[in-house]
N, C-alpha and C. Protein backbone atom coordinates (compact mmCIF):
# COMPACT_ATOMS: atom_id res chain seq x y z
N UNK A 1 -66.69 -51.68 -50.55
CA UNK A 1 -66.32 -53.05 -50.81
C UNK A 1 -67.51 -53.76 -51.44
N UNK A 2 -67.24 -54.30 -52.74
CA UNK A 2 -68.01 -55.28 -53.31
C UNK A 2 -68.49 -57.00 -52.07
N UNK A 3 -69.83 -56.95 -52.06
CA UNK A 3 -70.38 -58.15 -50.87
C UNK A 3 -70.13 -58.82 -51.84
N UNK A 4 -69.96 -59.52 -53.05
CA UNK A 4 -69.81 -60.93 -53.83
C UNK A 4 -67.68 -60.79 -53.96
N UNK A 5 -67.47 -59.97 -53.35
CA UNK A 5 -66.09 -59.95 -53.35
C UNK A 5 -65.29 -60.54 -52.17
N UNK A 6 -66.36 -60.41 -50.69
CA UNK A 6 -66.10 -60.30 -49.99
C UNK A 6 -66.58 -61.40 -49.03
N UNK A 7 -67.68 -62.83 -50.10
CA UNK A 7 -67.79 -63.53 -49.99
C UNK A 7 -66.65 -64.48 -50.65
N UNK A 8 -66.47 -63.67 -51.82
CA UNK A 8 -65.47 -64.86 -52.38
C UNK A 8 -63.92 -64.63 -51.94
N UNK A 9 -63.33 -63.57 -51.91
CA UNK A 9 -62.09 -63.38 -51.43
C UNK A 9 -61.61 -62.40 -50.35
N UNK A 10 -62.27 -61.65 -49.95
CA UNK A 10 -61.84 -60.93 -49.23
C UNK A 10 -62.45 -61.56 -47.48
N UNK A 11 -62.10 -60.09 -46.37
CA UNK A 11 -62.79 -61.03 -45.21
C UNK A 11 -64.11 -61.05 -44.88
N UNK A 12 -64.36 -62.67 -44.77
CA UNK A 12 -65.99 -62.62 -44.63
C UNK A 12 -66.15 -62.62 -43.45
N UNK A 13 -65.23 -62.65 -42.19
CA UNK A 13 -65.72 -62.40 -40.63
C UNK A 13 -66.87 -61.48 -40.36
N UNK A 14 -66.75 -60.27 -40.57
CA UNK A 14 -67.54 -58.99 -40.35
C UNK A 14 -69.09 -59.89 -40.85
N UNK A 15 -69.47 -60.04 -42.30
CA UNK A 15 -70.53 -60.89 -42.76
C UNK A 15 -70.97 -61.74 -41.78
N UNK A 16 -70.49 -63.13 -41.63
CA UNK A 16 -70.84 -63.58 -40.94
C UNK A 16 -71.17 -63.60 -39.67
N UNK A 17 -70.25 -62.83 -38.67
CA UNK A 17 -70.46 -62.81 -37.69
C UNK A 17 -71.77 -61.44 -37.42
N UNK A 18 -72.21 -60.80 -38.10
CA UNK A 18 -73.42 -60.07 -38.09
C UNK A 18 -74.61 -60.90 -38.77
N UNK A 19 -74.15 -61.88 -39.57
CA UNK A 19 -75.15 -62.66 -40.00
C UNK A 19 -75.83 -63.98 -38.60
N UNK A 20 -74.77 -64.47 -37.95
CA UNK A 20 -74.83 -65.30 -36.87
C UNK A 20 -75.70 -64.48 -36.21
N UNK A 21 -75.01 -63.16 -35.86
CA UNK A 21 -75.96 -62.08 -34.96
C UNK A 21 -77.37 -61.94 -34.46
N UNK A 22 -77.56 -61.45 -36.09
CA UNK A 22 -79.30 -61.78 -36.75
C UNK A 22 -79.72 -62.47 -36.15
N UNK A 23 -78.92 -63.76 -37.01
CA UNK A 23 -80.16 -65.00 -36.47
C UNK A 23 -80.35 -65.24 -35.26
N UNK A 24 -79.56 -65.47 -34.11
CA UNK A 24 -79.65 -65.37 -32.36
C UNK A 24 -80.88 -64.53 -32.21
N UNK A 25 -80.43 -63.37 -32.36
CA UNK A 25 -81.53 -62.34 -32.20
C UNK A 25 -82.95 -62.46 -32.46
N UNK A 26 -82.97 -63.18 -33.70
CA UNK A 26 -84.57 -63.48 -34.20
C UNK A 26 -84.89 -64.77 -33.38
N UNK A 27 -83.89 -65.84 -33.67
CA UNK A 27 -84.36 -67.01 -32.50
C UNK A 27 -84.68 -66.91 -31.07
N UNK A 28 -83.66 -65.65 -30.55
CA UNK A 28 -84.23 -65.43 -29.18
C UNK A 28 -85.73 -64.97 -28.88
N UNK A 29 -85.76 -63.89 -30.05
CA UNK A 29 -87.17 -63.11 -29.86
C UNK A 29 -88.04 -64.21 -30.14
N UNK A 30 -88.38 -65.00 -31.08
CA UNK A 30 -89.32 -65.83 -31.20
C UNK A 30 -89.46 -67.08 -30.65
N UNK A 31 -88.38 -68.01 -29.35
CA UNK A 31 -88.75 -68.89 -28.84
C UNK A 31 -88.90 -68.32 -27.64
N UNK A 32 -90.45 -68.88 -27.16
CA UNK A 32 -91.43 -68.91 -25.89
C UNK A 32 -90.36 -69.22 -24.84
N UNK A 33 -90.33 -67.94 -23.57
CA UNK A 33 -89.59 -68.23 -22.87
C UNK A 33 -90.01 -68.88 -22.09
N UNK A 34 -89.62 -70.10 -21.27
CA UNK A 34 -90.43 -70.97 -20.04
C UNK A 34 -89.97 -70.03 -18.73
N UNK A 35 -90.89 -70.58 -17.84
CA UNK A 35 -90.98 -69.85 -16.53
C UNK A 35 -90.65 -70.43 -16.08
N UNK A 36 -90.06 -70.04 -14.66
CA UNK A 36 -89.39 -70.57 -14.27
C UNK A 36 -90.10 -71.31 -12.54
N UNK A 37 -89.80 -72.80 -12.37
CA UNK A 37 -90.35 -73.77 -11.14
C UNK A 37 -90.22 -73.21 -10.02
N UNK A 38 -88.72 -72.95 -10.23
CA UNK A 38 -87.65 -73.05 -8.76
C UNK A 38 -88.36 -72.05 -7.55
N UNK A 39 -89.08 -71.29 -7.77
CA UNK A 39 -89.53 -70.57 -6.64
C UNK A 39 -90.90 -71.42 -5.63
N UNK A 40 -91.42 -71.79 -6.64
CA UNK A 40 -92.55 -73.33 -6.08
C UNK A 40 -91.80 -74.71 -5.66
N UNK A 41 -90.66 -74.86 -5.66
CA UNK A 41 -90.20 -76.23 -5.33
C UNK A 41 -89.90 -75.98 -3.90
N UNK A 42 -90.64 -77.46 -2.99
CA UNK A 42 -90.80 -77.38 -1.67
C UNK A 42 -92.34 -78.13 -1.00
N UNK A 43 -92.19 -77.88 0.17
CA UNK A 43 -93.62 -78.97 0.74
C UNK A 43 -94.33 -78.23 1.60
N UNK A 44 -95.58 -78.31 1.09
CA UNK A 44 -96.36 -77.38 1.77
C UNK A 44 -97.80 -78.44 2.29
N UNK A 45 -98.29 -77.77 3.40
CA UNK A 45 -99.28 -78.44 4.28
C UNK A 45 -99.97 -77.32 4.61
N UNK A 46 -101.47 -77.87 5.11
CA UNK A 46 -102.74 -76.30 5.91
C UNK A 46 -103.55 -77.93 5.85
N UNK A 47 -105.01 -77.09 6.12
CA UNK A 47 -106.05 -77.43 6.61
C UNK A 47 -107.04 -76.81 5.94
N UNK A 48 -108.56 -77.31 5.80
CA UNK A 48 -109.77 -76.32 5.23
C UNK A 48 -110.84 -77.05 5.42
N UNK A 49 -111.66 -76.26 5.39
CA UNK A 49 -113.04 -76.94 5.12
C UNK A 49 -113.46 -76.63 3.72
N UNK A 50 -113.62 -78.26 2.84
CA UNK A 50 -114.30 -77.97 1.81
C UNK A 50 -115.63 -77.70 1.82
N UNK A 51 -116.28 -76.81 0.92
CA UNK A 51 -117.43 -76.39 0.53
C UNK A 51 -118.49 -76.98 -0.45
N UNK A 52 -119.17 -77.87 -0.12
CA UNK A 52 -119.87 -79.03 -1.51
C UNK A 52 -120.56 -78.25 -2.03
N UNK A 53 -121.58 -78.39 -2.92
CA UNK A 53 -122.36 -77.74 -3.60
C UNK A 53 -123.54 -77.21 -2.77
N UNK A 54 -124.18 -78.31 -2.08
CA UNK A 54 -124.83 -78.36 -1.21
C UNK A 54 -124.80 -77.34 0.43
N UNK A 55 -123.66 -76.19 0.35
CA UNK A 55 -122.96 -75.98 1.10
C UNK A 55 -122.58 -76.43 2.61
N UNK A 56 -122.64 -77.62 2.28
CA UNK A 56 -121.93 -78.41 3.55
C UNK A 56 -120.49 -78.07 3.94
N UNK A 57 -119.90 -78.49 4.73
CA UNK A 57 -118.14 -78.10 5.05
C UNK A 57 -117.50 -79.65 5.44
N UNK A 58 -116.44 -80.11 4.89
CA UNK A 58 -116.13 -81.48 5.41
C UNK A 58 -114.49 -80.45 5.63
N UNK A 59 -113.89 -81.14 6.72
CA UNK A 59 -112.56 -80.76 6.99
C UNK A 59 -111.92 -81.72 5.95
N UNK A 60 -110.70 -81.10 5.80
CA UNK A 60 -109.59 -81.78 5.28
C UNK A 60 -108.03 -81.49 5.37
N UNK A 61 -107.40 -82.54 5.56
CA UNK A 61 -105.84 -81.79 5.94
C UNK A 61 -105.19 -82.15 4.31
N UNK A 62 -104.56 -81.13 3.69
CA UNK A 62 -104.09 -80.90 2.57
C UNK A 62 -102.36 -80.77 2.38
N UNK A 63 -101.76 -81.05 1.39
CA UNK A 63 -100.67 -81.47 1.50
C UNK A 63 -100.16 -81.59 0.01
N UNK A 64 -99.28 -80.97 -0.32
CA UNK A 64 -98.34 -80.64 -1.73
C UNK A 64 -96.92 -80.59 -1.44
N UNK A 65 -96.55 -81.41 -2.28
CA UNK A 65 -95.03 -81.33 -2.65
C UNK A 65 -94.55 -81.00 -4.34
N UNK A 66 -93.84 -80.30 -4.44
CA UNK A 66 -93.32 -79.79 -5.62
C UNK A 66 -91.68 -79.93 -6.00
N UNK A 67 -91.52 -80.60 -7.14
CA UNK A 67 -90.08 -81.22 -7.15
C UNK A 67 -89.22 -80.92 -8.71
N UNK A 68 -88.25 -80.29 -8.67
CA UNK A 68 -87.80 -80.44 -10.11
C UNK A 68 -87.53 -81.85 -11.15
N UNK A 69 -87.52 -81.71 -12.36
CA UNK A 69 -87.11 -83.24 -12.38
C UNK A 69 -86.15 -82.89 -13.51
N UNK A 70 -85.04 -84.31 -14.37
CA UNK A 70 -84.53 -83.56 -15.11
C UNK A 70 -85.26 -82.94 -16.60
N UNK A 71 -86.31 -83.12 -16.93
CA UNK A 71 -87.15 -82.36 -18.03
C UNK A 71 -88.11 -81.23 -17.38
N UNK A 72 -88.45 -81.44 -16.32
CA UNK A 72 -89.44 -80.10 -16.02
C UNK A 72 -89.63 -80.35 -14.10
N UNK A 73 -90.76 -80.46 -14.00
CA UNK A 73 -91.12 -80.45 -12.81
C UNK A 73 -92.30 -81.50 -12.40
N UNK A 74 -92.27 -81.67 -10.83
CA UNK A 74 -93.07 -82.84 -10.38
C UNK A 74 -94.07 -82.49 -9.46
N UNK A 75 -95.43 -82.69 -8.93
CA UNK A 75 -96.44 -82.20 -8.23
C UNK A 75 -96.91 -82.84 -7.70
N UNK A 76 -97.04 -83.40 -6.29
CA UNK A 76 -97.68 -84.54 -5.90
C UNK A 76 -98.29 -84.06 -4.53
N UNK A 77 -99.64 -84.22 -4.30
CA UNK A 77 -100.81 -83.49 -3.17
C UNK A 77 -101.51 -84.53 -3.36
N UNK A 78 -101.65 -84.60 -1.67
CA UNK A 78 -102.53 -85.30 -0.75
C UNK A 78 -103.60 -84.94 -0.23
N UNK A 79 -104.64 -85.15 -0.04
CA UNK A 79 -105.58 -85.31 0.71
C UNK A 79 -106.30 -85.89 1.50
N UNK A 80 -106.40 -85.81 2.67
CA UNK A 80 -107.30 -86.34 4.06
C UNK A 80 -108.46 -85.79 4.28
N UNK A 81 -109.00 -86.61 4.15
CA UNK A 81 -110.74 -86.04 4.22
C UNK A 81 -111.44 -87.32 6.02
N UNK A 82 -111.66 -85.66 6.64
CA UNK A 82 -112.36 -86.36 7.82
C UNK A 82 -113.95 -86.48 8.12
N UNK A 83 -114.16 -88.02 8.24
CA UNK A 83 -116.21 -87.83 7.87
C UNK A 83 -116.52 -87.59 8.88
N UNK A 84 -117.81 -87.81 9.21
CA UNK A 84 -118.60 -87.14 10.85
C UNK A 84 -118.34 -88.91 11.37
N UNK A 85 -118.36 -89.87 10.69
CA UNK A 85 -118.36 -91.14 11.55
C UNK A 85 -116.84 -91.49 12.17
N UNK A 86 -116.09 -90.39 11.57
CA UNK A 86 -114.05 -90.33 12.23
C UNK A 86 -113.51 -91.37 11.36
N UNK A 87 -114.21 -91.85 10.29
CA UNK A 87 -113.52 -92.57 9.37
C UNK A 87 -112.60 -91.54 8.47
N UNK A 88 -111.17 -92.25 8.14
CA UNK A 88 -110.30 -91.04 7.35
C UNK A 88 -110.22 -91.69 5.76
N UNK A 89 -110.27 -90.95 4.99
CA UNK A 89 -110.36 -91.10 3.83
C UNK A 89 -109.07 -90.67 3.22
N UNK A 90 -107.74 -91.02 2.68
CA UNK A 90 -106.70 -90.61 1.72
C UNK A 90 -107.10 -90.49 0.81
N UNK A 91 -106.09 -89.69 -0.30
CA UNK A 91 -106.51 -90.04 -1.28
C UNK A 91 -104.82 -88.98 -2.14
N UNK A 92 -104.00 -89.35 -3.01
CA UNK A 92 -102.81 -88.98 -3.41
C UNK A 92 -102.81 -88.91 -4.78
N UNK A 93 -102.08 -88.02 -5.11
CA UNK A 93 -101.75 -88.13 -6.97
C UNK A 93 -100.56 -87.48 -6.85
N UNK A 94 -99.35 -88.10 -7.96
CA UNK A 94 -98.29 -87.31 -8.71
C UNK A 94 -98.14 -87.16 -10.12
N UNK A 95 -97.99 -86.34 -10.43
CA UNK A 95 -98.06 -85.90 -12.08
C UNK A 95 -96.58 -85.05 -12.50
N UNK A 96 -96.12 -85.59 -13.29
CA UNK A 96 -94.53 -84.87 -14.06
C UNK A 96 -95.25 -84.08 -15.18
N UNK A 97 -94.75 -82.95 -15.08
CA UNK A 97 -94.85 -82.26 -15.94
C UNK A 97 -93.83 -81.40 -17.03
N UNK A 98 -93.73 -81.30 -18.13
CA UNK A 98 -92.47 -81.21 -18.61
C UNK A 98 -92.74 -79.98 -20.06
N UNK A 99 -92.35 -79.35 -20.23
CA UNK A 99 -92.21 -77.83 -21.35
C UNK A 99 -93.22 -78.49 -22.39
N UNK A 100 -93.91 -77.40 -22.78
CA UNK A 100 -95.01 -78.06 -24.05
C UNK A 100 -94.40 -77.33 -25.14
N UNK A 101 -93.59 -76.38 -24.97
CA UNK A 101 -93.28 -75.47 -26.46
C UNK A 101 -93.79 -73.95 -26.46
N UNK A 102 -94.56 -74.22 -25.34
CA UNK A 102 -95.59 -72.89 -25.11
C UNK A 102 -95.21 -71.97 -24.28
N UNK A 103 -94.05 -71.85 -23.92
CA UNK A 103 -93.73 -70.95 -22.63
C UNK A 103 -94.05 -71.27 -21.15
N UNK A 104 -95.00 -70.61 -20.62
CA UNK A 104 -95.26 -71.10 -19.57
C UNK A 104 -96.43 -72.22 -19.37
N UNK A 105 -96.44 -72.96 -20.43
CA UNK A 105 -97.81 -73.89 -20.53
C UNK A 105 -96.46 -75.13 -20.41
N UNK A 106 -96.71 -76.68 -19.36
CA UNK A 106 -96.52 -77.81 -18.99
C UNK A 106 -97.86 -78.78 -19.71
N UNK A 107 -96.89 -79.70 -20.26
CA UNK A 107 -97.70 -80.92 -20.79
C UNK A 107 -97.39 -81.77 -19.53
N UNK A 108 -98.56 -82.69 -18.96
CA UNK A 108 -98.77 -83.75 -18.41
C UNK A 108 -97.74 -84.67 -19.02
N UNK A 109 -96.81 -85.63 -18.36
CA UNK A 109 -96.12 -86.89 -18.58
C UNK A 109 -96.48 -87.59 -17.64
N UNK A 110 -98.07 -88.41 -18.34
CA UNK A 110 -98.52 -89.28 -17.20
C UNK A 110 -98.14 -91.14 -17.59
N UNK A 111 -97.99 -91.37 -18.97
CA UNK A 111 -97.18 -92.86 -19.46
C UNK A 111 -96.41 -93.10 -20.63
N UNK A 112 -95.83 -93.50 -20.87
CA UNK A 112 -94.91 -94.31 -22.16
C UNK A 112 -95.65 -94.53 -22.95
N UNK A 113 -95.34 -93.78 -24.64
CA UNK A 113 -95.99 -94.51 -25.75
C UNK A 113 -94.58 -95.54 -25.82
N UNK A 114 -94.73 -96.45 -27.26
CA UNK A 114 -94.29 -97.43 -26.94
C UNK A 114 -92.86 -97.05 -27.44
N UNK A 115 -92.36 -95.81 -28.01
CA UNK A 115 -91.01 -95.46 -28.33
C UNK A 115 -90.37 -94.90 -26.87
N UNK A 116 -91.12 -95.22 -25.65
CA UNK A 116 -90.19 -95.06 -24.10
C UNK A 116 -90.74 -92.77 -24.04
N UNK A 117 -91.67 -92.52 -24.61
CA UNK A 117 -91.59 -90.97 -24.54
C UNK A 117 -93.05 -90.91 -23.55
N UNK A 118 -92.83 -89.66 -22.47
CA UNK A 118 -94.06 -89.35 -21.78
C UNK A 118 -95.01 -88.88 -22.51
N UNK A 119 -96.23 -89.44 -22.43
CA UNK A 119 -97.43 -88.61 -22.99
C UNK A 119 -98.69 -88.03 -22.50
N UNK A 120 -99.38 -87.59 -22.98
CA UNK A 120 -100.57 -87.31 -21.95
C UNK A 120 -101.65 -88.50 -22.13
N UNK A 121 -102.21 -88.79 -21.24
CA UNK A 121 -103.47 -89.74 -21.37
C UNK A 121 -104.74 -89.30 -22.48
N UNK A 122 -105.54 -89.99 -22.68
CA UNK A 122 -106.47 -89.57 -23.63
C UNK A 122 -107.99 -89.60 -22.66
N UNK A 123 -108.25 -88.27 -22.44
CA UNK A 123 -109.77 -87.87 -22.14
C UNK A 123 -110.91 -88.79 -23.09
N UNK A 124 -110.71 -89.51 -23.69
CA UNK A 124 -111.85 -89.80 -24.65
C UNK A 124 -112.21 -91.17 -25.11
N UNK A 125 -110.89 -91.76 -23.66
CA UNK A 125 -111.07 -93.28 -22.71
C UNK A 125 -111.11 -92.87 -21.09
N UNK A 126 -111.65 -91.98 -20.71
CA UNK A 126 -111.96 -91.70 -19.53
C UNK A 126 -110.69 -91.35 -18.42
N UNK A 127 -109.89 -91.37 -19.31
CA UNK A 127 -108.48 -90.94 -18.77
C UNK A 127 -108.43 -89.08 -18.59
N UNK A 128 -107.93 -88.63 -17.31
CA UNK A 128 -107.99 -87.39 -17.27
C UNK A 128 -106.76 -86.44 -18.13
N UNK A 129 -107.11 -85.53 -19.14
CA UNK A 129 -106.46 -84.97 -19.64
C UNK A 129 -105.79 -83.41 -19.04
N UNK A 130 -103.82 -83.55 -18.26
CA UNK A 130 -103.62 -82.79 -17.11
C UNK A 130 -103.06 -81.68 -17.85
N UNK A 131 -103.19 -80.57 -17.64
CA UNK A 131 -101.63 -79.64 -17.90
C UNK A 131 -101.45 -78.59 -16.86
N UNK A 132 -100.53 -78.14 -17.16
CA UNK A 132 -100.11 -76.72 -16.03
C UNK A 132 -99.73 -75.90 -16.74
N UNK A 133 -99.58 -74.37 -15.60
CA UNK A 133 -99.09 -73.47 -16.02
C UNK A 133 -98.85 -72.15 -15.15
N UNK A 134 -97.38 -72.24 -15.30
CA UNK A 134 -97.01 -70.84 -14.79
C UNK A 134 -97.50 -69.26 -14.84
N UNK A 135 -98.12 -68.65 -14.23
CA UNK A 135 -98.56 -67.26 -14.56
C UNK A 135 -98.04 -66.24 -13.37
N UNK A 136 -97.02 -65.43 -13.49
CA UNK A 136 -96.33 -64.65 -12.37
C UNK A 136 -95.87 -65.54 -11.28
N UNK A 137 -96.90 -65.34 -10.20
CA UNK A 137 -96.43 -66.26 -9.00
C UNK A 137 -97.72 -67.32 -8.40
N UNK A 138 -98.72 -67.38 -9.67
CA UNK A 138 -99.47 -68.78 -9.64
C UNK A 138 -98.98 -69.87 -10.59
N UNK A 139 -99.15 -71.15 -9.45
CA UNK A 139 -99.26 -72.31 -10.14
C UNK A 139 -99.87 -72.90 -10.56
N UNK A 140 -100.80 -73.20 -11.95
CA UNK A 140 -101.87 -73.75 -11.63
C UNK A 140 -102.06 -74.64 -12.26
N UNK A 141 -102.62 -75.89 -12.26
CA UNK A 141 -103.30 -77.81 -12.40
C UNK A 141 -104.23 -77.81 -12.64
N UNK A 142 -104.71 -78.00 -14.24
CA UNK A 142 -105.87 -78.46 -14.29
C UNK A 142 -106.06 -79.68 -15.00
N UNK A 143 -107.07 -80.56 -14.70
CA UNK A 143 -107.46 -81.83 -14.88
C UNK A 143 -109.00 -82.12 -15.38
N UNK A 144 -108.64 -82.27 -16.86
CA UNK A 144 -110.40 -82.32 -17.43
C UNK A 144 -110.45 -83.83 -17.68
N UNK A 145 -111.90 -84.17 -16.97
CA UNK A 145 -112.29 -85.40 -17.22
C UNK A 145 -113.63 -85.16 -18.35
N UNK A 146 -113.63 -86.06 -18.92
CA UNK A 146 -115.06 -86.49 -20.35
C UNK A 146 -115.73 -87.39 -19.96
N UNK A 147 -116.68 -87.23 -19.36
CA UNK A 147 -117.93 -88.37 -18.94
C UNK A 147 -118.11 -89.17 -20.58
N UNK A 148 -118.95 -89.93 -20.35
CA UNK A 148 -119.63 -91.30 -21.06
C UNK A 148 -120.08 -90.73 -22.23
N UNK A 149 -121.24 -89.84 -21.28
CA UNK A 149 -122.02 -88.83 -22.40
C UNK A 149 -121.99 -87.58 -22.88
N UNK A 150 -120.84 -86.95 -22.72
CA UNK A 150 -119.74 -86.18 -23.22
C UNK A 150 -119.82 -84.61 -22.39
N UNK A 151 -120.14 -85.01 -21.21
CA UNK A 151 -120.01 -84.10 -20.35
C UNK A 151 -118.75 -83.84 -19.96
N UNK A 152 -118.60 -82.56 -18.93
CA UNK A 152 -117.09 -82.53 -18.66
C UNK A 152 -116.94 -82.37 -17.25
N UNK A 153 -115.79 -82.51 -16.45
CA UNK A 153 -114.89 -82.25 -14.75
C UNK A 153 -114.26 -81.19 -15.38
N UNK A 154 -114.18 -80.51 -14.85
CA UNK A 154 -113.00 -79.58 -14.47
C UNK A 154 -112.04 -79.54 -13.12
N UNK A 155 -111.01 -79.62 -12.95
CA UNK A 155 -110.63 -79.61 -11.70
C UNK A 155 -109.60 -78.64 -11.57
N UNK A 156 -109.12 -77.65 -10.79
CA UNK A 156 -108.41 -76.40 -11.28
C UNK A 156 -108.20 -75.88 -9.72
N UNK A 157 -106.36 -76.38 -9.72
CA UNK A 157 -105.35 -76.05 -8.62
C UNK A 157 -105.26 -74.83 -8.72
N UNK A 158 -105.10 -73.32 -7.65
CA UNK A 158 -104.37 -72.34 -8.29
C UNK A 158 -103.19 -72.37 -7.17
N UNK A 159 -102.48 -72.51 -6.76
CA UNK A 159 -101.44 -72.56 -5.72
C UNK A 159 -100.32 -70.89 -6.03
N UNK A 160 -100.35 -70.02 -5.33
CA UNK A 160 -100.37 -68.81 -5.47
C UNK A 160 -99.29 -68.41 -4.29
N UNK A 161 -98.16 -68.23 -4.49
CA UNK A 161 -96.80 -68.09 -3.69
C UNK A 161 -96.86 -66.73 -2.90
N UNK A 162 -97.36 -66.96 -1.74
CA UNK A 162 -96.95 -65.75 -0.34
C UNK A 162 -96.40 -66.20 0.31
N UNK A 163 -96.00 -64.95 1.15
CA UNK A 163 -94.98 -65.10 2.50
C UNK A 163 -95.48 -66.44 3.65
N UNK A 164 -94.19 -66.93 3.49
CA UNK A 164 -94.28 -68.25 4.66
C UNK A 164 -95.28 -69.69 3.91
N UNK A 165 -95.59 -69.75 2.34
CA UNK A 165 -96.06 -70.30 1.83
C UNK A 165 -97.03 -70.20 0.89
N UNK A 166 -98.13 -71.17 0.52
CA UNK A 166 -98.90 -70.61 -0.88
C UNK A 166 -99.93 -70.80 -0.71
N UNK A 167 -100.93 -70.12 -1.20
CA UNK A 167 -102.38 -69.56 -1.18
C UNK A 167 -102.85 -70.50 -2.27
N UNK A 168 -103.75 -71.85 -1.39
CA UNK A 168 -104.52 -72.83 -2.71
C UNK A 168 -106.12 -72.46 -2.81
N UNK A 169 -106.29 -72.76 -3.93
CA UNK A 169 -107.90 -72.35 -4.94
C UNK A 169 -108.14 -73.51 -5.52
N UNK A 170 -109.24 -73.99 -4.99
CA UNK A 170 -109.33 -75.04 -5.54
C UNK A 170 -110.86 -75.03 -6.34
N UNK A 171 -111.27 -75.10 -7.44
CA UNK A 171 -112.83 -75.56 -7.93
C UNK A 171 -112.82 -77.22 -8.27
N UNK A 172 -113.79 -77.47 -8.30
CA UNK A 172 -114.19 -78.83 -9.14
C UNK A 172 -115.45 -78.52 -9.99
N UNK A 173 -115.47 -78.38 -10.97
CA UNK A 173 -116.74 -77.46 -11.73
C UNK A 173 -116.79 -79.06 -12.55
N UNK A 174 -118.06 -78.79 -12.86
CA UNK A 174 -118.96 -80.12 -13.72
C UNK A 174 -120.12 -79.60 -14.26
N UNK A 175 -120.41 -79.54 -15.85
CA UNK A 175 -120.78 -78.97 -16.74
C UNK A 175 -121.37 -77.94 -16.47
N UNK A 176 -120.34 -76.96 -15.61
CA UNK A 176 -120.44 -75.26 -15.49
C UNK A 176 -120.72 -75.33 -13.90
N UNK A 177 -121.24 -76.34 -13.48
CA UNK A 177 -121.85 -76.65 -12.12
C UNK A 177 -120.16 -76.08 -10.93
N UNK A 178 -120.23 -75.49 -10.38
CA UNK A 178 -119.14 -75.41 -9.00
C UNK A 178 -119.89 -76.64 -8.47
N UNK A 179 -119.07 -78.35 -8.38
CA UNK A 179 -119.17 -78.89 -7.15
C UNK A 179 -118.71 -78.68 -6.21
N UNK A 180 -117.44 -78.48 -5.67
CA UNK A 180 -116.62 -78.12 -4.40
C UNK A 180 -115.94 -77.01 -4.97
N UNK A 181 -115.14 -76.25 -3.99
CA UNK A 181 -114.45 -75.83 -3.81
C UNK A 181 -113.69 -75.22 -2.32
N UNK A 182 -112.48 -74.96 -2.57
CA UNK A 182 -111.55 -74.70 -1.07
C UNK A 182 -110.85 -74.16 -1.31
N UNK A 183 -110.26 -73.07 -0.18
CA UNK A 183 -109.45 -72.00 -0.48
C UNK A 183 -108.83 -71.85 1.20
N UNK A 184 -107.52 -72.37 0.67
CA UNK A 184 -107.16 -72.10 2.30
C UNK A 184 -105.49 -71.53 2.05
N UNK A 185 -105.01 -71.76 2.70
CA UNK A 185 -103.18 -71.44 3.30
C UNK A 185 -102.97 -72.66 3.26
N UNK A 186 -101.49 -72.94 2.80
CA UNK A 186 -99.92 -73.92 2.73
C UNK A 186 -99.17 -73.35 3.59
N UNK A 187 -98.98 -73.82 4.55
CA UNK A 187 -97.69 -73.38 5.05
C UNK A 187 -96.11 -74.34 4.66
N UNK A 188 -94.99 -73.30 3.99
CA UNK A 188 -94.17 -73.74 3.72
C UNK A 188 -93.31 -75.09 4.75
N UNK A 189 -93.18 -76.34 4.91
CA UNK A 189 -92.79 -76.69 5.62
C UNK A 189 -91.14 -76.82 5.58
């Protein structure tokens, strides 16, 4: 069968519908598959002693909740920090996070540009620049801050899914420096 015959008069089903084919096929292979939340959604709580640089230990009771939303997902952890004088210190953040294009990489939706769309803040007004990202069965948050004089924070969640709950890693690194870090158990609540 002539193909310019079979575009113009004869049946073009067979054509097309192997042509539709194709293309699925190539679009599937080449868009970044996202990973998937649903196994991290839930509220988790533990305890630790952070580790300062200085290697001191301050207790702290720790606390994460993880939430779908309808564009991606939501992350919101607490912290209680207890001093030696029994004064308690809070301290809370929530951050939406929503598909960057990248597969398992989350863009920060921390405010509204002025067309109503989430964006990320800008590191370079002292605003912390957030993202995430799925890797097997870690979760992980990181949060770079830009000092004055163009130093950097690092701050870097790894929240890591075992039995009866998740295994957190926490650094706070500052220009290469480990300030804190903590590594304790979530228990699923």
């Amino acid at each position: 069968m002539n193909v310019s015959r079979a575009l113009v008069g004869g049946s073009t089903r067979p054509f097309f519908a192997a042509l539709f084919a194709l293309g699925f096929t190539m679009l599937a292979l080449g868009a970044p598959v996202r990973a998937d939340i649903a196994p991290f959604v839930g509220e988790y709580s533990g305890s630790a002693d952070v580790i300062q640089a200085d290697g001191t230990k301050i207790p702290r009771d720790m606390s994460v909740k993880i939430n779908t939303t309808k564009y991606g997902f939501t992350v919101t952890w607490t912290s209680v920090t207890r001093r030696a004088s029994g004064k308690l210190s809070e301290k809370s953040y929530s951050v939406d996070f929503v598909p960057s294009g990248r597969g398992e990489v989350y863009a920060a939706a921390q405010r509204k540009n002025v067309f109503g769309h989430e964006v990320q803040l800008d590191p370079m007004k002292g605003e912390p620049y957030v993202w995430a990202r799925i890797d097997a069965e870690t979760l992980t948050v990181y949060s770079l801050f830009v000092s004055t004089d163009g130093g950097y924070s690092l701050q870097q969640y790894d929240r890591t899914l075992t039995e009866g709950g998740l295994d957190l890693n926490f650094q706070n690194i500052q220009d290469g420096e480990i300030l804190r870090a903590v590594e304790t158990f979530l228990t699923r609540d």
